[in-house]
PDB file of N, CA and C in Angstrom:
ATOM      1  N   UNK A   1     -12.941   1.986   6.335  1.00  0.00           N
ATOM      2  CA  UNK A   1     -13.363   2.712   7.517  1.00  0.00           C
ATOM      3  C   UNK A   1     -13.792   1.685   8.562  1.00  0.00           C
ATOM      4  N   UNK A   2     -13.079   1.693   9.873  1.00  0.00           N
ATOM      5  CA  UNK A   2     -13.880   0.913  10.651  1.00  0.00           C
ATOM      6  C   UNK A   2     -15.444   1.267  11.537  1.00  0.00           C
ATOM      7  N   UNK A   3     -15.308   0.408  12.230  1.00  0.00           N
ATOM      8  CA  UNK A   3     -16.906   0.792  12.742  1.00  0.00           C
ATOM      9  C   UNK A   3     -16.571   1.297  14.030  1.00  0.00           C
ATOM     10  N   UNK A   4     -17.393   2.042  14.915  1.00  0.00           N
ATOM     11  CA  UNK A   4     -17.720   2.683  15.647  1.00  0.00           C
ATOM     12  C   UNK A   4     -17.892   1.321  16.817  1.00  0.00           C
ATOM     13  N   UNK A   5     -17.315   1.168  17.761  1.00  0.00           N
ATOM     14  CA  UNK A   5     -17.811   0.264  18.556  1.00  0.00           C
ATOM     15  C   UNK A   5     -18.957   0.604  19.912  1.00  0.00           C
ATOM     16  N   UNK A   6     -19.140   1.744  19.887  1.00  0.00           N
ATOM     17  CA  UNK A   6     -20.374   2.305  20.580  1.00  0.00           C
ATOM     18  C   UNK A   6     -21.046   2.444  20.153  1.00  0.00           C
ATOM     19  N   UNK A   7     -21.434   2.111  18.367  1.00  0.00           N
ATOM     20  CA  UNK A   7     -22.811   2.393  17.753  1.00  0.00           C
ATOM     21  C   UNK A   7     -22.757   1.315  16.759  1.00  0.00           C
ATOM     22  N   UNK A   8     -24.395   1.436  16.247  1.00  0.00           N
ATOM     23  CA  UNK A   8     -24.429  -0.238  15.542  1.00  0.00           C
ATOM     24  C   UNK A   8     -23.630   0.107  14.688  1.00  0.00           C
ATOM     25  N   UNK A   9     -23.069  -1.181  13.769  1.00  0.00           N
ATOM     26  CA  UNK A   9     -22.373  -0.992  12.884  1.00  0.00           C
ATOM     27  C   UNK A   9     -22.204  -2.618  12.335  1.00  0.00           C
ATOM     28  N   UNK A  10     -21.740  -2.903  10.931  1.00  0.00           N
ATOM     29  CA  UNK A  10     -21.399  -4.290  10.478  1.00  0.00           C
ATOM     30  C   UNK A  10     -20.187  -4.316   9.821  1.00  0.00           C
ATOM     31  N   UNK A  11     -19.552  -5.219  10.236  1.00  0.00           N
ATOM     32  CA  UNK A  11     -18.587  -5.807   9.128  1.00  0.00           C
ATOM     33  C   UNK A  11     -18.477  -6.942   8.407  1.00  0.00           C
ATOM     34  N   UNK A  12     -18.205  -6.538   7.389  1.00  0.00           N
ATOM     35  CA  UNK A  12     -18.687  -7.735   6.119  1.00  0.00           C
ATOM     36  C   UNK A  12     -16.938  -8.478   6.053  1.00  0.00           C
ATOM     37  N   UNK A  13     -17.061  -9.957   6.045  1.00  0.00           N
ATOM     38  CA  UNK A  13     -16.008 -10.523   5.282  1.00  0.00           C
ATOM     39  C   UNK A  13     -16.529 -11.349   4.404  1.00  0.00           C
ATOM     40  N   UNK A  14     -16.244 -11.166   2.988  1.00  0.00           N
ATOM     41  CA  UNK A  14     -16.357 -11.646   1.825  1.00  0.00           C
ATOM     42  C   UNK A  14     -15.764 -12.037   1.733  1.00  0.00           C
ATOM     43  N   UNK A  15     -16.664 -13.927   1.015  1.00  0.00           N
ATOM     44  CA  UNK A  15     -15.708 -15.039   1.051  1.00  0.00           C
ATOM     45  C   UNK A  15     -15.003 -14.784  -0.501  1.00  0.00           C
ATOM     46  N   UNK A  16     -15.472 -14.387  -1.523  1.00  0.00           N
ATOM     47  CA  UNK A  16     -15.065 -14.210  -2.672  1.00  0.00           C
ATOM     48  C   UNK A  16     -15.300 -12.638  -3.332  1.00  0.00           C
ATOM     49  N   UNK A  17     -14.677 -12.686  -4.723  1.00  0.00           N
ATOM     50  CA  UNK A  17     -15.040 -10.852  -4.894  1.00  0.00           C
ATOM     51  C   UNK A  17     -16.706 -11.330  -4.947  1.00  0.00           C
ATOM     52  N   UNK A  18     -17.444 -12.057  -5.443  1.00  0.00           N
ATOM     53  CA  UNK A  18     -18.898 -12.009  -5.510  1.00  0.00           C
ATOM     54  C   UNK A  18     -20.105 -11.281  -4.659  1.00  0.00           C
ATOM     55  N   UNK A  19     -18.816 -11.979  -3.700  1.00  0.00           N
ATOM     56  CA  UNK A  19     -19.851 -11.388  -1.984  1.00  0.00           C
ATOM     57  C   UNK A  19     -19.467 -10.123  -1.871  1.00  0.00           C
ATOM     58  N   UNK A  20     -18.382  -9.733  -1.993  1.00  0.00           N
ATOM     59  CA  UNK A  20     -17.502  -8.391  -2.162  1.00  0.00           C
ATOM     60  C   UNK A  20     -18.367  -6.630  -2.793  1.00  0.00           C
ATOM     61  N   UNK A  21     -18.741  -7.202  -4.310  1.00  0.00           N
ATOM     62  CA  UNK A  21     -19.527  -6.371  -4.818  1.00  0.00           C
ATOM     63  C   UNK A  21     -21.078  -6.651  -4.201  1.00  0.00           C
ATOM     64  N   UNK A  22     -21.458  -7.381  -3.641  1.00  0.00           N
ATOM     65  CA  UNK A  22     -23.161  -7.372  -3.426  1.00  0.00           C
ATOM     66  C   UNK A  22     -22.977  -6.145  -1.921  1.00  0.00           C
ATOM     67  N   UNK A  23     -21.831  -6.744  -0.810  1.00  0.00           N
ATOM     68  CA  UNK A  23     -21.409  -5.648  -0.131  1.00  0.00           C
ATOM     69  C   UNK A  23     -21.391  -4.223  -0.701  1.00  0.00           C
ATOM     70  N   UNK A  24     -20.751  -3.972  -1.552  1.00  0.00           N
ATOM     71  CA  UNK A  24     -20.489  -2.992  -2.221  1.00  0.00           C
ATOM     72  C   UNK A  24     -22.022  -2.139  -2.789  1.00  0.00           C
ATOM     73  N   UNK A  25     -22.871  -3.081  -3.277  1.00  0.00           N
ATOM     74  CA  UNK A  25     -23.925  -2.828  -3.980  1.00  0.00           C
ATOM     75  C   UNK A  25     -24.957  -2.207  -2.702  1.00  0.00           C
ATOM     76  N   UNK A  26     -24.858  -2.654  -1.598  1.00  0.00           N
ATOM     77  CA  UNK A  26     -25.604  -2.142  -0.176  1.00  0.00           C
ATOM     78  C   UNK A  26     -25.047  -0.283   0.108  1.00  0.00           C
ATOM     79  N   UNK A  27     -23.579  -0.393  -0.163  1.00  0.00           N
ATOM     80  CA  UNK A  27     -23.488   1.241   0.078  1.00  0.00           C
ATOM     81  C   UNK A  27     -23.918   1.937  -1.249  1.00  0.00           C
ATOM     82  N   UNK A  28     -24.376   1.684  -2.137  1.00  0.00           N
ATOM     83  CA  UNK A  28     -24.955   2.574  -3.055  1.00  0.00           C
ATOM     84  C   UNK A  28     -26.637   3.261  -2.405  1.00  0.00           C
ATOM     85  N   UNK A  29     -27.164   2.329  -1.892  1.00  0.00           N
ATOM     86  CA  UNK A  29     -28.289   2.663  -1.149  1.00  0.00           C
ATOM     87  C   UNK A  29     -28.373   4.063  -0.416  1.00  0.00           C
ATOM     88  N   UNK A  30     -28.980   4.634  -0.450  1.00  0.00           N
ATOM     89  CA  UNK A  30     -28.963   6.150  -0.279  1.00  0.00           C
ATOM     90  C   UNK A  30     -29.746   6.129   1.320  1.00  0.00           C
ATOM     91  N   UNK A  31     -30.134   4.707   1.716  1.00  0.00           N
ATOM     92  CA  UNK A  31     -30.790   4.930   3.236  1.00  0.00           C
ATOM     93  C   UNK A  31     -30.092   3.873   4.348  1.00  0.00           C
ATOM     94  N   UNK A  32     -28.682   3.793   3.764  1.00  0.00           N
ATOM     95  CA  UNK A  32     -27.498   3.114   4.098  1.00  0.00           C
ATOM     96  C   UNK A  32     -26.410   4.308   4.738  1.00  0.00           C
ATOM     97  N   UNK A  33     -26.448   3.947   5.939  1.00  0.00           N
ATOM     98  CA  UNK A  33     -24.547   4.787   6.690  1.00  0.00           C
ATOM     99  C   UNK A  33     -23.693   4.354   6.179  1.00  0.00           C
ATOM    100  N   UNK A  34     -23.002   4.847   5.227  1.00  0.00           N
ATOM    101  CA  UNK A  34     -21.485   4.526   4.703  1.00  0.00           C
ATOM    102  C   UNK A  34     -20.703   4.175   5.999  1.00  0.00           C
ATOM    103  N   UNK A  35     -20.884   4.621   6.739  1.00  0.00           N
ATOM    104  CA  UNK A  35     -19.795   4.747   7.900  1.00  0.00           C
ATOM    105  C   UNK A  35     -19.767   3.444   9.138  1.00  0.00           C
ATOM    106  N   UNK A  36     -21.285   2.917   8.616  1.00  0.00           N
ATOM    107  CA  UNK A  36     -21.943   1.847   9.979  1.00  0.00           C
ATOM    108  C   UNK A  36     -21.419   0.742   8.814  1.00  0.00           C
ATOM    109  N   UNK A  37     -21.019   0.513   7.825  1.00  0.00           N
ATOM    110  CA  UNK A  37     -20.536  -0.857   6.988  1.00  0.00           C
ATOM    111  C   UNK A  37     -18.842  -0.851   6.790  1.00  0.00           C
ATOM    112  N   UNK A  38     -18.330  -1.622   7.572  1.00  0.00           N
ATOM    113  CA  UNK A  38     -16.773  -2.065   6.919  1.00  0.00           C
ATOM    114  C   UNK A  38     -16.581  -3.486   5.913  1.00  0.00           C
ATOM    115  N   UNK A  39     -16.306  -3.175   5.152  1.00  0.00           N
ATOM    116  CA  UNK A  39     -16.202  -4.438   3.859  1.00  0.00           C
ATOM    117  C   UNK A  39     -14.622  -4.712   4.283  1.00  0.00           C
ATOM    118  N   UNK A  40     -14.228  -5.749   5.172  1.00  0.00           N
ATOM    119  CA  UNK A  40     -13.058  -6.361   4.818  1.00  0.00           C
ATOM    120  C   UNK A  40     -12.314  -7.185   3.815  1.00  0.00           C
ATOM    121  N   UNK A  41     -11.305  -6.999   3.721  1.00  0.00           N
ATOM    122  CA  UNK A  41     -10.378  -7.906   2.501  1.00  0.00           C
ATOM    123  C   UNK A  41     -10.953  -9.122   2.285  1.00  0.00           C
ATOM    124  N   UNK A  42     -11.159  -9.476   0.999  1.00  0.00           N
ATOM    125  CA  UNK A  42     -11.445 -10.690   0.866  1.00  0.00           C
ATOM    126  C   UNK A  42     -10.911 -12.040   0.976  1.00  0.00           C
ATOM    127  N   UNK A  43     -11.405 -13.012   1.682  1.00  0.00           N
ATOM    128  CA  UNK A  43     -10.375 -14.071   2.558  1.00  0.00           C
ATOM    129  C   UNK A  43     -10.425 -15.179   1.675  1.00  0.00           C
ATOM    130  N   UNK A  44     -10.727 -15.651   0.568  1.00  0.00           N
ATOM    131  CA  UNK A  44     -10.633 -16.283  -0.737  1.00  0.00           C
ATOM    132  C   UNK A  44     -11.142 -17.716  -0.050  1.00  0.00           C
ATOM    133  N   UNK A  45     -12.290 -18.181   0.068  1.00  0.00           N
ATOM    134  CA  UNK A  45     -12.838 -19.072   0.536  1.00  0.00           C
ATOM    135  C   UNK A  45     -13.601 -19.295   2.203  1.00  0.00           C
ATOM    136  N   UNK A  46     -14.544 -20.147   2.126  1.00  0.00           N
ATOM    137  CA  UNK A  46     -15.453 -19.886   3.167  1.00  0.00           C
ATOM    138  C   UNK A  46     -14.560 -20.743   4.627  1.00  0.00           C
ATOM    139  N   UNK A  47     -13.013 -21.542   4.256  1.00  0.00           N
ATOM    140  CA  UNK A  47     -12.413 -21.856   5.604  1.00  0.00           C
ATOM    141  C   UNK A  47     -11.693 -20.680   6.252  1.00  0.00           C
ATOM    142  N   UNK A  48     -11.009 -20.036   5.040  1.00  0.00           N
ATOM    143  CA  UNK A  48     -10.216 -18.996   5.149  1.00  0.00           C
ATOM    144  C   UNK A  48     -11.102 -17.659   5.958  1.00  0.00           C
ATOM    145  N   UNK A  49     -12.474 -17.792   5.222  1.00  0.00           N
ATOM    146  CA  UNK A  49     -13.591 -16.591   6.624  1.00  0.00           C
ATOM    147  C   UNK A  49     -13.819 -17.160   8.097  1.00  0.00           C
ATOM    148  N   UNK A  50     -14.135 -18.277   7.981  1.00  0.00           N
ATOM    149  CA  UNK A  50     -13.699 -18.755   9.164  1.00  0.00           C
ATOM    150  C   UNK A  50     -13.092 -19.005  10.181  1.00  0.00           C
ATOM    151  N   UNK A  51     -11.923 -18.883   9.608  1.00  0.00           N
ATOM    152  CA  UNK A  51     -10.446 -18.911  10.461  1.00  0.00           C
ATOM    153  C   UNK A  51     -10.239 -17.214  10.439  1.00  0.00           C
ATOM    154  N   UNK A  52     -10.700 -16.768  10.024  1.00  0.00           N
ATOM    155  CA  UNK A  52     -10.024 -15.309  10.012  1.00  0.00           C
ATOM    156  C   UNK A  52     -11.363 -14.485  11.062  1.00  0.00           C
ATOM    157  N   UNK A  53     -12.203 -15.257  10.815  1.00  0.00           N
ATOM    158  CA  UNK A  53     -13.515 -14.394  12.144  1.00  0.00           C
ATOM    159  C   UNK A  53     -13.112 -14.773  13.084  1.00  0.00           C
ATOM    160  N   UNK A  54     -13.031 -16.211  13.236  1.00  0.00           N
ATOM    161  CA  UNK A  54     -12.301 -16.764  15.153  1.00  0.00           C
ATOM    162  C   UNK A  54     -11.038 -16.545  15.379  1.00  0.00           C
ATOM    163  N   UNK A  55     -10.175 -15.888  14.501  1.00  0.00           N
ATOM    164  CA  UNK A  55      -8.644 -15.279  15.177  1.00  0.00           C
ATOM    165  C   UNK A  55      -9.105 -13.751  15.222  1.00  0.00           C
ATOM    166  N   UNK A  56     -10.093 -12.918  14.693  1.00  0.00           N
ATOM    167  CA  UNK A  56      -9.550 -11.679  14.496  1.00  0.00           C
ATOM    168  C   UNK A  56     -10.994 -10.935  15.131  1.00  0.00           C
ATOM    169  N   UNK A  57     -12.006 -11.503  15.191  1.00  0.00           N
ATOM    170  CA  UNK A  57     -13.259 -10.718  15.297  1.00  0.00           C
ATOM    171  C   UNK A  57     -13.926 -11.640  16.256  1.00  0.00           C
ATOM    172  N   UNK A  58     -13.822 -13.219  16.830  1.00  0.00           N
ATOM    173  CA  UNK A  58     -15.042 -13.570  17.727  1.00  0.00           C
ATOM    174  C   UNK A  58     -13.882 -13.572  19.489  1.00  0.00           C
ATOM    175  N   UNK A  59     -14.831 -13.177  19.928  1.00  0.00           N
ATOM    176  CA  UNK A  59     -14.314 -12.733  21.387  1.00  0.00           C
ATOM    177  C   UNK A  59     -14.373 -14.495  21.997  1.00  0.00           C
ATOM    178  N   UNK A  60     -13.148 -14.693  23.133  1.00  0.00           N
ATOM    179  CA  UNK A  60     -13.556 -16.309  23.727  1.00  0.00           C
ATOM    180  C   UNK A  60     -14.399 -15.918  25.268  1.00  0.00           C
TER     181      UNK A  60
END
């Protein structure tokens, strides 16, 4: 689900599944918006999140 860009919202990129499930472990929280968290694909290392936030998510 993506996020709402008129209301808060986060998106998670997980560098490994590790980070993946602790993401995961936040929407079990019952005082958590399912809807305000997007967990993106996991980018299999912390260059690969990097390169994938400054092509796809940081504005120049």
């Amino acid at each position: 689900m993506s996020g709402n860009k008129y209301r808060p919202h986060i998106c998670v990129l997980p560098e490994d599944d590790a980070n993946r499930q602790i993401a995961n472990g936040f929407l079990t929280n019952f005082n958590v918006a399912i809807k305000s968290i997007n967990i993106l694909p996991i980018a299999n290392g912390w260059r690969r999140v990097l390169e994938d936030f400054l092509q796809n998510h940081a504005e120049p």
